[in-house]
N, C-alpha and C. Protein backbone atom coordinates (compact mmCIF):
# COMPACT_ATOMS: atom_id res chain seq x y z
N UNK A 1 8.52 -1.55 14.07
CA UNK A 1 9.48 -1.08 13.10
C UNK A 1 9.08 0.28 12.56
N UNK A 2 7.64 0.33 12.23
CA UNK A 2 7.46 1.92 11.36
C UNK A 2 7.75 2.84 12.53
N UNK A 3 7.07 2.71 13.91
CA UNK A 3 7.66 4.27 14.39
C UNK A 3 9.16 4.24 14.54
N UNK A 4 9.99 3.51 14.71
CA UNK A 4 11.49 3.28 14.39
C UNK A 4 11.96 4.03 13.79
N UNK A 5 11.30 3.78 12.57
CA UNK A 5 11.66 4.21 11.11
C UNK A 5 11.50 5.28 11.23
N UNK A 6 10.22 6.28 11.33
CA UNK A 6 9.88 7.11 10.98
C UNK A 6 10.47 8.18 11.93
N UNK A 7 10.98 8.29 12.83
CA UNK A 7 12.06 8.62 13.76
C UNK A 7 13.29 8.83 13.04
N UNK A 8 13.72 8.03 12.12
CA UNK A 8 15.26 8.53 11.35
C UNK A 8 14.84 8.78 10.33
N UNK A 9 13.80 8.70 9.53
CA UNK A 9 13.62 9.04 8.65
C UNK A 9 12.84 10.55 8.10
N UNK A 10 13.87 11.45 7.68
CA UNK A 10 13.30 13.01 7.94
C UNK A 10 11.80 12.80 6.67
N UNK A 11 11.03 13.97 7.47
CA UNK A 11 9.58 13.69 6.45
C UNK A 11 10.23 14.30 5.25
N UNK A 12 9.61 13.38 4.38
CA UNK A 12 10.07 13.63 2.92
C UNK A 12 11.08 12.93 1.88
N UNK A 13 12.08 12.53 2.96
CA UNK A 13 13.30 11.64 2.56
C UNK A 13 12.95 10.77 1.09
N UNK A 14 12.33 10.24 1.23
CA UNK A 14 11.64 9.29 0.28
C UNK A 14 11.00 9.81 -1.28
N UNK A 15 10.29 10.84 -1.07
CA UNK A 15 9.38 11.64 -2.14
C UNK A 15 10.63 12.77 -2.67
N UNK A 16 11.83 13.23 -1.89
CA UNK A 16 13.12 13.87 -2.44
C UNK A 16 14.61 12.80 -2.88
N UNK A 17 14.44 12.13 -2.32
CA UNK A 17 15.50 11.28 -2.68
C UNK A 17 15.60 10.42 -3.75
N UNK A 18 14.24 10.67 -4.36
CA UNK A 18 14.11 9.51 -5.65
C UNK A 18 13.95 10.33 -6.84
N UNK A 19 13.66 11.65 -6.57
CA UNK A 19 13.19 12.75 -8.03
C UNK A 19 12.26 12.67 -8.38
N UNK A 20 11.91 13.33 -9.73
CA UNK A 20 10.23 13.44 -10.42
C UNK A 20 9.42 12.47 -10.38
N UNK A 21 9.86 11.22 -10.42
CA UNK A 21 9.48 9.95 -10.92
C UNK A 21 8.47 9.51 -9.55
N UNK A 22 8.95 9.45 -8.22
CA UNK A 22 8.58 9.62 -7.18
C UNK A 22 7.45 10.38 -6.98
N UNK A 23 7.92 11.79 -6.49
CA UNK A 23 7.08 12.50 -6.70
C UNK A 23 5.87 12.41 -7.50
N UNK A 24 5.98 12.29 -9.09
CA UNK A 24 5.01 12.30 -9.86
C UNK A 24 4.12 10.77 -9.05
N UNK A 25 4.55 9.71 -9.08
CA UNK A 25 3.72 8.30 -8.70
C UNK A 25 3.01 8.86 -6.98
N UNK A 26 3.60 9.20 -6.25
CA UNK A 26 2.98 9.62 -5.19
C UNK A 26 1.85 10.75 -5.54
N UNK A 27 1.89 11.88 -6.42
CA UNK A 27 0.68 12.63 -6.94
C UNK A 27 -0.55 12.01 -7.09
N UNK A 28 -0.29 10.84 -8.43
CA UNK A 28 -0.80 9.98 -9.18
C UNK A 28 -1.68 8.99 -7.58
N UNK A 29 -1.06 8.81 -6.25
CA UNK A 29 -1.80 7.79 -5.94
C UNK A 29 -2.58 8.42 -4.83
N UNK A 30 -2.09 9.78 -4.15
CA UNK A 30 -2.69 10.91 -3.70
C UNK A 30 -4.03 10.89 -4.66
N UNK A 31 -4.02 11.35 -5.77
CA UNK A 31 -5.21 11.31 -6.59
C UNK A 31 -6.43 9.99 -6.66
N UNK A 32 -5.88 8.70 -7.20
CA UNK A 32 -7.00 7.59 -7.06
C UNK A 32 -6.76 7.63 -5.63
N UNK A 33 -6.17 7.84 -4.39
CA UNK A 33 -7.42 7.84 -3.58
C UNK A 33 -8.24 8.83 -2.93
N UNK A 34 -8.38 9.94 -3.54
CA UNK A 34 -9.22 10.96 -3.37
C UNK A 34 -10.21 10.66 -3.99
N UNK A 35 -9.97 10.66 -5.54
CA UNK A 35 -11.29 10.85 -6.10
C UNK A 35 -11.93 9.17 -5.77
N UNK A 36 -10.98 8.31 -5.12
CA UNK A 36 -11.67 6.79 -5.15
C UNK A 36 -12.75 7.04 -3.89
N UNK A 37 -12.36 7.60 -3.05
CA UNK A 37 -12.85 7.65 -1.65
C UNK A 37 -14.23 8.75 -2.01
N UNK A 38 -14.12 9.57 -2.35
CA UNK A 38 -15.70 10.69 -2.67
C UNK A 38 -16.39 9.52 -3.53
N UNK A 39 -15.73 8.90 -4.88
CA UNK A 39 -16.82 8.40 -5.42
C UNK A 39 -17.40 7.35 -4.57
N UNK A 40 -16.43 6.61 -4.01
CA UNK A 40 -17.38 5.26 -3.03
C UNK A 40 -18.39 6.23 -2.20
N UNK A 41 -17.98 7.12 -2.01
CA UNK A 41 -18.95 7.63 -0.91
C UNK A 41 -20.17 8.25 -1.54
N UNK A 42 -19.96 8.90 -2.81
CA UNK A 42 -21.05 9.86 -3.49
C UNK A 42 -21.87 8.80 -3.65
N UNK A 43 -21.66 7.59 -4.48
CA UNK A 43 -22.57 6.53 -5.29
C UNK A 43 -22.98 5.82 -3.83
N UNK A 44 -22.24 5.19 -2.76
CA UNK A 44 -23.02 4.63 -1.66
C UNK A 44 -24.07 5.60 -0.99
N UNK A 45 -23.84 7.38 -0.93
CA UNK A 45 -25.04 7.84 -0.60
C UNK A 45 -26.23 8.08 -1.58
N UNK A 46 -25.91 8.14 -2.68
CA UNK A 46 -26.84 7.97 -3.76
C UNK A 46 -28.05 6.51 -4.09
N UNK A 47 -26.95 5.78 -3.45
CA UNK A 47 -27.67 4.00 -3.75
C UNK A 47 -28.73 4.59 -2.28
N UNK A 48 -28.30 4.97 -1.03
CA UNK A 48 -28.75 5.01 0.11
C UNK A 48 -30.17 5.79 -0.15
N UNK A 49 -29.95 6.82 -0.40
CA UNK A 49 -30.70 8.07 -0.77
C UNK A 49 -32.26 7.14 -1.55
N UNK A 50 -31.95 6.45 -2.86
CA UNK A 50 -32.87 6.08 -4.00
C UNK A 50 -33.43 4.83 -2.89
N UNK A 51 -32.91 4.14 -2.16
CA UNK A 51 -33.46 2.77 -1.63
C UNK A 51 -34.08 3.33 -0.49
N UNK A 52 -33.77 4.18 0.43
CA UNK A 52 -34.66 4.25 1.55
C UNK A 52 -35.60 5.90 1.35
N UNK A 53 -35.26 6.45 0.58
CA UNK A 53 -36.16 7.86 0.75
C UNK A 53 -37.14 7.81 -0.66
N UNK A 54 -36.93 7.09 -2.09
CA UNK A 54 -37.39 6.94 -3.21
C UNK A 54 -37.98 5.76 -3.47
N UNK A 55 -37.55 4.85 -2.41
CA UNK A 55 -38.03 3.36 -2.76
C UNK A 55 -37.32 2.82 -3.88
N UNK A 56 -36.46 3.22 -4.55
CA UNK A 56 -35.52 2.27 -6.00
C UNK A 56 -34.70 1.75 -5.33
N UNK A 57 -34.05 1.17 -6.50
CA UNK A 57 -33.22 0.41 -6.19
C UNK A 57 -32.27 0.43 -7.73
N UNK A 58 -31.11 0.68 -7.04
CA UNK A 58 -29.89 1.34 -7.91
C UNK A 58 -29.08 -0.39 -8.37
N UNK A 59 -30.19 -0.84 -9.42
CA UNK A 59 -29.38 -2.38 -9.79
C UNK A 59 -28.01 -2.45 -9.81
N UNK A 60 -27.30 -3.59 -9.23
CA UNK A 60 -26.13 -4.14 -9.92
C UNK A 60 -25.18 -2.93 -9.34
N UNK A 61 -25.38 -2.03 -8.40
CA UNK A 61 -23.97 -0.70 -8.02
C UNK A 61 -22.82 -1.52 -7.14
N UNK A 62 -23.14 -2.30 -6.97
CA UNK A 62 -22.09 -3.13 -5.99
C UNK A 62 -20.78 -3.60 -7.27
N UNK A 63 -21.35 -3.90 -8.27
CA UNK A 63 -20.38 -3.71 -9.27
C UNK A 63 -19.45 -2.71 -9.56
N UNK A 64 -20.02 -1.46 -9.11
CA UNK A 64 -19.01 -0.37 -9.47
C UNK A 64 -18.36 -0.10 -8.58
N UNK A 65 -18.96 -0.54 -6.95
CA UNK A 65 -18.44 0.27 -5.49
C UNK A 65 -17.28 -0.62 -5.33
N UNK A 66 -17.22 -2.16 -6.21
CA UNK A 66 -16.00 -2.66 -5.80
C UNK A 66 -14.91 -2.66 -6.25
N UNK A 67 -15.09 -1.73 -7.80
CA UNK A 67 -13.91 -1.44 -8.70
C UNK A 67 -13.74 -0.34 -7.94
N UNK A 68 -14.12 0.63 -7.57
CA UNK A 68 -13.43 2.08 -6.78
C UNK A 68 -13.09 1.65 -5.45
N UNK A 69 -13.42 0.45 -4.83
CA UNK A 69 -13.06 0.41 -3.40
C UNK A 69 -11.69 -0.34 -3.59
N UNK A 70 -11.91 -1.30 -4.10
CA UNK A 70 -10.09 -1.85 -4.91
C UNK A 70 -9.21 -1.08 -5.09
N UNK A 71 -9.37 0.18 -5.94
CA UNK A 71 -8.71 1.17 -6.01
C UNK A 71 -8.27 1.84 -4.96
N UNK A 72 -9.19 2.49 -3.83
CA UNK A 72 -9.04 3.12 -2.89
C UNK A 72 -8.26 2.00 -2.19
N UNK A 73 -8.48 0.80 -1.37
CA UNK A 73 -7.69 0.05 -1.02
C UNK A 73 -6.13 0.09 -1.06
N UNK A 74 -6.15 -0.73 -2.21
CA UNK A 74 -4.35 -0.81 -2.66
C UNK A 74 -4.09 0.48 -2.71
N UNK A 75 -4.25 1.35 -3.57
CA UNK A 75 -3.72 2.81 -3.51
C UNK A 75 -3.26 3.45 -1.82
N UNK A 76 -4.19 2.88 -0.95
CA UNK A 76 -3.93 3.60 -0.36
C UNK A 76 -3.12 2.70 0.91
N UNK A 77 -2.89 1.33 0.39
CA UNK A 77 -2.14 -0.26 1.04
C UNK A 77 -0.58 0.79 0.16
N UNK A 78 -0.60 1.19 -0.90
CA UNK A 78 1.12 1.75 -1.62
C UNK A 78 1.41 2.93 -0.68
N UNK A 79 -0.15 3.97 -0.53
CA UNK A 79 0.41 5.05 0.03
C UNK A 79 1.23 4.72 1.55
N UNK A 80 0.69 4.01 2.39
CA UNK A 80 0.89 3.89 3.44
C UNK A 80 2.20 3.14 3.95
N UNK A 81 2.79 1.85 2.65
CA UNK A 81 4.15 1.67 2.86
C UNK A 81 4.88 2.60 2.19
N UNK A 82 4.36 3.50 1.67
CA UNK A 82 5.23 4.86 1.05
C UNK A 82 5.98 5.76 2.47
N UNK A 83 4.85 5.63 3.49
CA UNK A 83 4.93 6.30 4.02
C UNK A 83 5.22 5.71 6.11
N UNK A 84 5.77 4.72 5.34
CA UNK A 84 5.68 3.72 6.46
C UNK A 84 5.07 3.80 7.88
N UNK A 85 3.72 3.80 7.19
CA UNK A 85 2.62 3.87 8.62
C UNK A 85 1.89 2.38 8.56
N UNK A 86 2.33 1.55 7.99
CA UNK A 86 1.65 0.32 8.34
C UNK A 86 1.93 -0.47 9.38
N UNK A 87 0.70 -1.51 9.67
CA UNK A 87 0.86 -1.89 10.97
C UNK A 87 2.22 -3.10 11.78
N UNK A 88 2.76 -2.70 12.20
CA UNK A 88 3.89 -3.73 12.93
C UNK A 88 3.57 -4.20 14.20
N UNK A 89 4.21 -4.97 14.65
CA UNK A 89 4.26 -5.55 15.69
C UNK A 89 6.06 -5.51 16.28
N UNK A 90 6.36 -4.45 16.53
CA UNK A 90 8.15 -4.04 16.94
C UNK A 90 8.28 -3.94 18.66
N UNK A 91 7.22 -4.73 19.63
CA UNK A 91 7.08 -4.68 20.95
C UNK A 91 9.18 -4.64 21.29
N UNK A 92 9.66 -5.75 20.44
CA UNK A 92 10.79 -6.28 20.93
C UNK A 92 11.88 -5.50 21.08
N UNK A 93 11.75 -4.82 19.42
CA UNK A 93 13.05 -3.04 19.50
C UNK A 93 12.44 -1.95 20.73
N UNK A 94 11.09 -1.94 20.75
CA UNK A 94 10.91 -0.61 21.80
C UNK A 94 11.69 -1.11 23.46
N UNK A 95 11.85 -2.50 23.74
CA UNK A 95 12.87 -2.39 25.39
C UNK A 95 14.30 -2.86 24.94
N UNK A 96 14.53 -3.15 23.77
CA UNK A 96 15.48 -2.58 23.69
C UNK A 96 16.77 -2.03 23.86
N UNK A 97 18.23 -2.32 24.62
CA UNK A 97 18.96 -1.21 25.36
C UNK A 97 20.17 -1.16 23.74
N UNK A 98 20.43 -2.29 23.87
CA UNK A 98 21.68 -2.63 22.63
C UNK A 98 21.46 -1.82 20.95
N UNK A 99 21.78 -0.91 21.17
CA UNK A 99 21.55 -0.32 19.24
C UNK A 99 22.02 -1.00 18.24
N UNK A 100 22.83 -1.33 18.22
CA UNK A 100 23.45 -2.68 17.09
C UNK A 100 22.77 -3.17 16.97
N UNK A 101 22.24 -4.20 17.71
CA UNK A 101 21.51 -5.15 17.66
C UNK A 101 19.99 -4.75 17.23
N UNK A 102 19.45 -3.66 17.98
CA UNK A 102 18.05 -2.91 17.62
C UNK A 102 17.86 -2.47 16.49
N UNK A 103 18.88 -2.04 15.75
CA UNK A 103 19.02 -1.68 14.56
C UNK A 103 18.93 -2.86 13.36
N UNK A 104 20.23 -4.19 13.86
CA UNK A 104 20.02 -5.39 13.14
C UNK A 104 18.54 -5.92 12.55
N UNK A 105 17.66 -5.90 13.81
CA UNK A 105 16.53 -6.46 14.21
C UNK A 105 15.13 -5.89 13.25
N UNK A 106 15.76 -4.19 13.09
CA UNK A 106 14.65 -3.56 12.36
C UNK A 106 15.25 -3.79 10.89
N UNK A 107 16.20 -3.56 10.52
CA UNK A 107 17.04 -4.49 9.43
C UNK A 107 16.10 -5.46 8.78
N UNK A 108 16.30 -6.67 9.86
CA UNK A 108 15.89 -8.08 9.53
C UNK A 108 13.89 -8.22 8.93
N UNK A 109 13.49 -7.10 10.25
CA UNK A 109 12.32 -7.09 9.56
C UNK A 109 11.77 -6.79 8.85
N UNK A 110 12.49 -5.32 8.11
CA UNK A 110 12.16 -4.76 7.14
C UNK A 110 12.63 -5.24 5.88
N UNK A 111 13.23 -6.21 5.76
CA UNK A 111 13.57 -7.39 4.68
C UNK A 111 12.83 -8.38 4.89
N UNK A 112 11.79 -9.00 6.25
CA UNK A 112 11.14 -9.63 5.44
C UNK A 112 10.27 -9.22 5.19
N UNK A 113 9.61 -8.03 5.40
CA UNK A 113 8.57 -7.27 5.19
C UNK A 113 8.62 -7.11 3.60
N UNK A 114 9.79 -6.76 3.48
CA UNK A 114 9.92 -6.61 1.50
C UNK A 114 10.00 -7.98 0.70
N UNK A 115 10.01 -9.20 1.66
CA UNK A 115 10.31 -10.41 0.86
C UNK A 115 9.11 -11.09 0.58
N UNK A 116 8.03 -10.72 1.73
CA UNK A 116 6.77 -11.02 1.60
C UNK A 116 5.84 -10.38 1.06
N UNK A 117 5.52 -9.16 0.71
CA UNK A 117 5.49 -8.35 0.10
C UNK A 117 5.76 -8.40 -1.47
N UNK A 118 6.88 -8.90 -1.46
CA UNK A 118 7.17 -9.35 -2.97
C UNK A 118 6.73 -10.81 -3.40
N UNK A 119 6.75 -11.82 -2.34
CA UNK A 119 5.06 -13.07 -2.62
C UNK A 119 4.19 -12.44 -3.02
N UNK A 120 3.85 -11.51 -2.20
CA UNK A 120 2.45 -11.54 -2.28
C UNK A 120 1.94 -10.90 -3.59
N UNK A 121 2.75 -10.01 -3.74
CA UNK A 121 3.12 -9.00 -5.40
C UNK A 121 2.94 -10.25 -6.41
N UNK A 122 4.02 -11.06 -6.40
CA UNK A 122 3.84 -12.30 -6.89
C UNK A 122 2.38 -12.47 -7.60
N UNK A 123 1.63 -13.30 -6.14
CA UNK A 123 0.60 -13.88 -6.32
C UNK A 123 -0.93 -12.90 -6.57
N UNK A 124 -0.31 -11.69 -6.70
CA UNK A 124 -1.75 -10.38 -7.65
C UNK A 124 -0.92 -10.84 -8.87
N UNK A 125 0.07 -10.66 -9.26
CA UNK A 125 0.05 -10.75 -10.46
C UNK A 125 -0.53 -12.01 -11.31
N UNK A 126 -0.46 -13.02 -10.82
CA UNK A 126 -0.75 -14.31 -10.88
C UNK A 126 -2.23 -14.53 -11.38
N UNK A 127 -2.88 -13.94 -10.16
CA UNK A 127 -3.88 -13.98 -10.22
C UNK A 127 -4.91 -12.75 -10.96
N UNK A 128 -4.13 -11.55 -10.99
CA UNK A 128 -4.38 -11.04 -12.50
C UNK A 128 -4.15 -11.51 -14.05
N UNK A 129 -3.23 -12.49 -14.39
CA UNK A 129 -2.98 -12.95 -15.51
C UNK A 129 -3.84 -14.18 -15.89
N UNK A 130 -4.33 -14.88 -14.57
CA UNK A 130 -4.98 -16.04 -14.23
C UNK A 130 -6.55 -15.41 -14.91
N UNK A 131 -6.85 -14.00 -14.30
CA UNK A 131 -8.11 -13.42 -14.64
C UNK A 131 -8.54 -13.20 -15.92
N UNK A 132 -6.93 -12.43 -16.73
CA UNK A 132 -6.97 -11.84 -18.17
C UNK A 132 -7.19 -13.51 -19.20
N UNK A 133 -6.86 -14.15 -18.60
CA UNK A 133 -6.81 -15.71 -19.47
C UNK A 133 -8.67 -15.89 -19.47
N UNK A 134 -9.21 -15.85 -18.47
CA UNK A 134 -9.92 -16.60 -18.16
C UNK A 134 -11.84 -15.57 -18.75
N UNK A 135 -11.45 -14.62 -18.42
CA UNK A 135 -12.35 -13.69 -18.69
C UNK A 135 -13.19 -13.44 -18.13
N UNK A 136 -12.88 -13.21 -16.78
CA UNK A 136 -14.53 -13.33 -15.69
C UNK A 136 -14.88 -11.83 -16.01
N UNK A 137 -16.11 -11.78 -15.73
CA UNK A 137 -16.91 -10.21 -15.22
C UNK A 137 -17.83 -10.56 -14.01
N UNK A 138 -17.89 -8.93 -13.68
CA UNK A 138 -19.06 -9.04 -12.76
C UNK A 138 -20.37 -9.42 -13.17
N UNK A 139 -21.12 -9.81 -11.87
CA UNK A 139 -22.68 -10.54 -12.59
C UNK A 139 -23.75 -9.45 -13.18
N UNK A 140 -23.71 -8.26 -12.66
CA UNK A 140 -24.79 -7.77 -13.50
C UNK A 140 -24.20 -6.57 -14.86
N UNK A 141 -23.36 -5.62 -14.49
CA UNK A 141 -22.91 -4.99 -15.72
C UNK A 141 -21.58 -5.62 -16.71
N UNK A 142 -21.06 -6.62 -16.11
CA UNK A 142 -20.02 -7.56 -16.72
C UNK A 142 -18.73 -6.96 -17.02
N UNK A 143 -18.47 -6.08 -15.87
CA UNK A 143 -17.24 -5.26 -15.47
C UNK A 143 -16.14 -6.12 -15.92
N UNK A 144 -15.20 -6.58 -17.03
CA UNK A 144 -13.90 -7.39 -16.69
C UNK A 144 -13.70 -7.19 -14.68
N UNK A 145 -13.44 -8.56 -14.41
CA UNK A 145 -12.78 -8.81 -12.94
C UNK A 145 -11.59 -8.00 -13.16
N UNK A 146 -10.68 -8.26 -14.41
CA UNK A 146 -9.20 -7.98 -14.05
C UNK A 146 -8.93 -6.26 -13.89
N UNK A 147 -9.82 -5.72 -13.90
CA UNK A 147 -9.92 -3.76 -13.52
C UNK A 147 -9.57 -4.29 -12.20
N UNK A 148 -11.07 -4.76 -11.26
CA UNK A 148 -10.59 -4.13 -9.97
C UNK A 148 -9.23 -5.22 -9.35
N UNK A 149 -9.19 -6.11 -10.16
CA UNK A 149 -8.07 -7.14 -9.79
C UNK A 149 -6.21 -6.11 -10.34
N UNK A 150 -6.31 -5.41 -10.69
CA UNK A 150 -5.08 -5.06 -11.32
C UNK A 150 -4.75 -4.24 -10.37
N UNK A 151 -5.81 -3.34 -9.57
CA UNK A 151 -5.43 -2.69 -8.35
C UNK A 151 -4.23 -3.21 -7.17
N UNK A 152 -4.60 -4.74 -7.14
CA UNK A 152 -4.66 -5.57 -6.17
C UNK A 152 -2.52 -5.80 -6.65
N UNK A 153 -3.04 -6.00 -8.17
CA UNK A 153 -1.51 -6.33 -8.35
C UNK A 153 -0.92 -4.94 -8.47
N UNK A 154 -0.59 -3.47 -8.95
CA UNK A 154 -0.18 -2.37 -8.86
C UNK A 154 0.02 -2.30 -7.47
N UNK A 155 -1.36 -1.91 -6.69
CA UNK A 155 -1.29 -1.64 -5.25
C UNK A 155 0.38 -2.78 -4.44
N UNK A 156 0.27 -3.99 -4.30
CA UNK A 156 1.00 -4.94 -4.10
C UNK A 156 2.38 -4.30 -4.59
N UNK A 157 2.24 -4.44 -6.18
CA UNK A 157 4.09 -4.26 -6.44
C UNK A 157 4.65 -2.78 -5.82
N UNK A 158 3.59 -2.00 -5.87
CA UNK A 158 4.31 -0.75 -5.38
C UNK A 158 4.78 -0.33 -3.70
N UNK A 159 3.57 -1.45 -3.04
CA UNK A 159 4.37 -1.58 -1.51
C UNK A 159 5.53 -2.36 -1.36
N UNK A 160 6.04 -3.26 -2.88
CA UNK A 160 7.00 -4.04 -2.36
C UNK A 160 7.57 -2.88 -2.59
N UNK A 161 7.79 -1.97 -3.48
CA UNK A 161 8.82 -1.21 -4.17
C UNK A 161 9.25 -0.16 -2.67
N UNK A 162 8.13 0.60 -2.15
CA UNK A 162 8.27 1.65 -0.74
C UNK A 162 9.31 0.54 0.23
N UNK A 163 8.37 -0.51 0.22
CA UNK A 163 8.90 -1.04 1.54
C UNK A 163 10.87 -1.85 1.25
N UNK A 164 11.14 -1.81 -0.22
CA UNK A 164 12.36 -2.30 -0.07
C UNK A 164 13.14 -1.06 -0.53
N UNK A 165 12.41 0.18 -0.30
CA UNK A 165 13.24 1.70 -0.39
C UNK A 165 13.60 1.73 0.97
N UNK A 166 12.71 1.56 1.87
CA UNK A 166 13.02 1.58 3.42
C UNK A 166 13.90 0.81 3.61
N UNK A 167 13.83 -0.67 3.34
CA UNK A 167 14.76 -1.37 3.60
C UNK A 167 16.00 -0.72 3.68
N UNK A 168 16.02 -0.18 1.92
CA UNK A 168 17.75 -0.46 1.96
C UNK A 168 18.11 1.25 3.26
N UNK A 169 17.38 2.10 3.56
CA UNK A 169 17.68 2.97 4.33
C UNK A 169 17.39 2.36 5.92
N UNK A 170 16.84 1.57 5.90
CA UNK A 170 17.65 0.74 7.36
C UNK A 170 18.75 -0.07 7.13
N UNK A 171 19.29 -0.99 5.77
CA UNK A 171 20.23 -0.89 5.62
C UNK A 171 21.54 -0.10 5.98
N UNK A 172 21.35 1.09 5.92
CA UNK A 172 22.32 2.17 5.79
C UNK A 172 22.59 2.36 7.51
N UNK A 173 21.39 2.57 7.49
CA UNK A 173 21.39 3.14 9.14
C UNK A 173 22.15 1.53 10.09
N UNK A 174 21.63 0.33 9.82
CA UNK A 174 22.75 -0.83 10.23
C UNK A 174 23.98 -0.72 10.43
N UNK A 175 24.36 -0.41 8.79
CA UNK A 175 25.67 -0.18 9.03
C UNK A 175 26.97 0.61 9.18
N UNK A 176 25.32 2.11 9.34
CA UNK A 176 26.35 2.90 10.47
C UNK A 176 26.43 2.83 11.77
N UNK A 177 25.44 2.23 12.36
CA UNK A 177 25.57 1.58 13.61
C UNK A 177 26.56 0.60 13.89
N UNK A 178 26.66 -0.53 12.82
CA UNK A 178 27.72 -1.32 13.35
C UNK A 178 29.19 -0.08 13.25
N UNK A 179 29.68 0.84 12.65
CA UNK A 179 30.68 1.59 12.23
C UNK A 179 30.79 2.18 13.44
N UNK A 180 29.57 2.44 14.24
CA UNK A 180 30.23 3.43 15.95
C UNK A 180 29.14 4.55 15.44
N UNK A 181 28.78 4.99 14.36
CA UNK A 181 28.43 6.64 13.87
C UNK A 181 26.42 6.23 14.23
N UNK A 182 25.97 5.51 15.48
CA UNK A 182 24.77 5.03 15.39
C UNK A 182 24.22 6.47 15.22
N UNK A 183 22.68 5.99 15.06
CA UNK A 183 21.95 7.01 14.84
C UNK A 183 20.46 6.20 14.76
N UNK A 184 20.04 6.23 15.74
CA UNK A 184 19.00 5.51 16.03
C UNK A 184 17.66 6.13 16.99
């Protein structure tokens, strides 16, 4: 389905068609995962650096590498249905001859892609509220869980949000295909 997609879909469509609001949240996730990705990397060569060339040992950093790797994660699980490069399995549209139907098909999946997606959104949130009740931390600096857990639910709702923007623009493209005006 994504190279499908990304075939009718002119670069940009998405980040212009929605206004500032867009734009600005795509800045915003461009950003946590830049600075998420240097810091996992600065502090894992730093932990590296003190344990094998200094002999220390940088207590308890696994605490911090998993709140920035959460971050980097989902941030970059939103960027990627932003940008619909995630992974499919569309063997069936690429042979293909019938466009109606090929079109239906990427349709169908890209709704359930947004329906599951929105479970799964669901069940971060769930299990973020499950966290905020409960009050876990990490074991040695006692990080609240629900930081790197909120990633998990943001990251989540915002791929449902990309992936049922796509939707409704395979929507569109459906049912100009069924109309005769395909474009596939």
């Amino acid at each position: 389905m994504a190279a499908e997609c990304q075939e009718t879909l002119a670069k940009g469509y998405l980040e212009e068609s929605h206004g500032t609001v867009a734009k600005a949240l795509l800045k915003v996730l461009r950003f946590i995962m830049i600075s998420m990705n240097l810091t996992v990397a600065v502090v894992i060569g730093v932990a590296a650096a003190l344990r094998y060339v200094f002999k220390m040992d940088m207590y308890g950093i696994e605490d911090f590498i998993i709140v920035f790797a959460y971050w980097l994660y989902f941030s970059g699980g939103a960027y990627g249905a932003f940008e619909n490069s995630h992974i499919t399995a569309d063997i069936l549209t690429v042979y293909m001859k019938n466009k109606k139907l090929k079109r239906g098909i990427i349709c169908f999946s890209s709704l359930c892609t947004v329906l599951l997606s929105g479970l799964f959104a669901y069940w971060g949130w769930l299990m973020f509220s499950w966290q905020l009740a409960k009050g876990g931390a990490s074991p040695v600096w006692r990080i609240p869980l629900y930081i790197p857990q909120s990633a998990i639910t943001l990251g989540l709702t915002l791929m449902t949000f990309y992936f049922a923007l796509h939707f409704i623009e395979n929507l569109r493209l459906f049912r100009k295909a069924l109309s005769g005006k395909a474009e596939v």
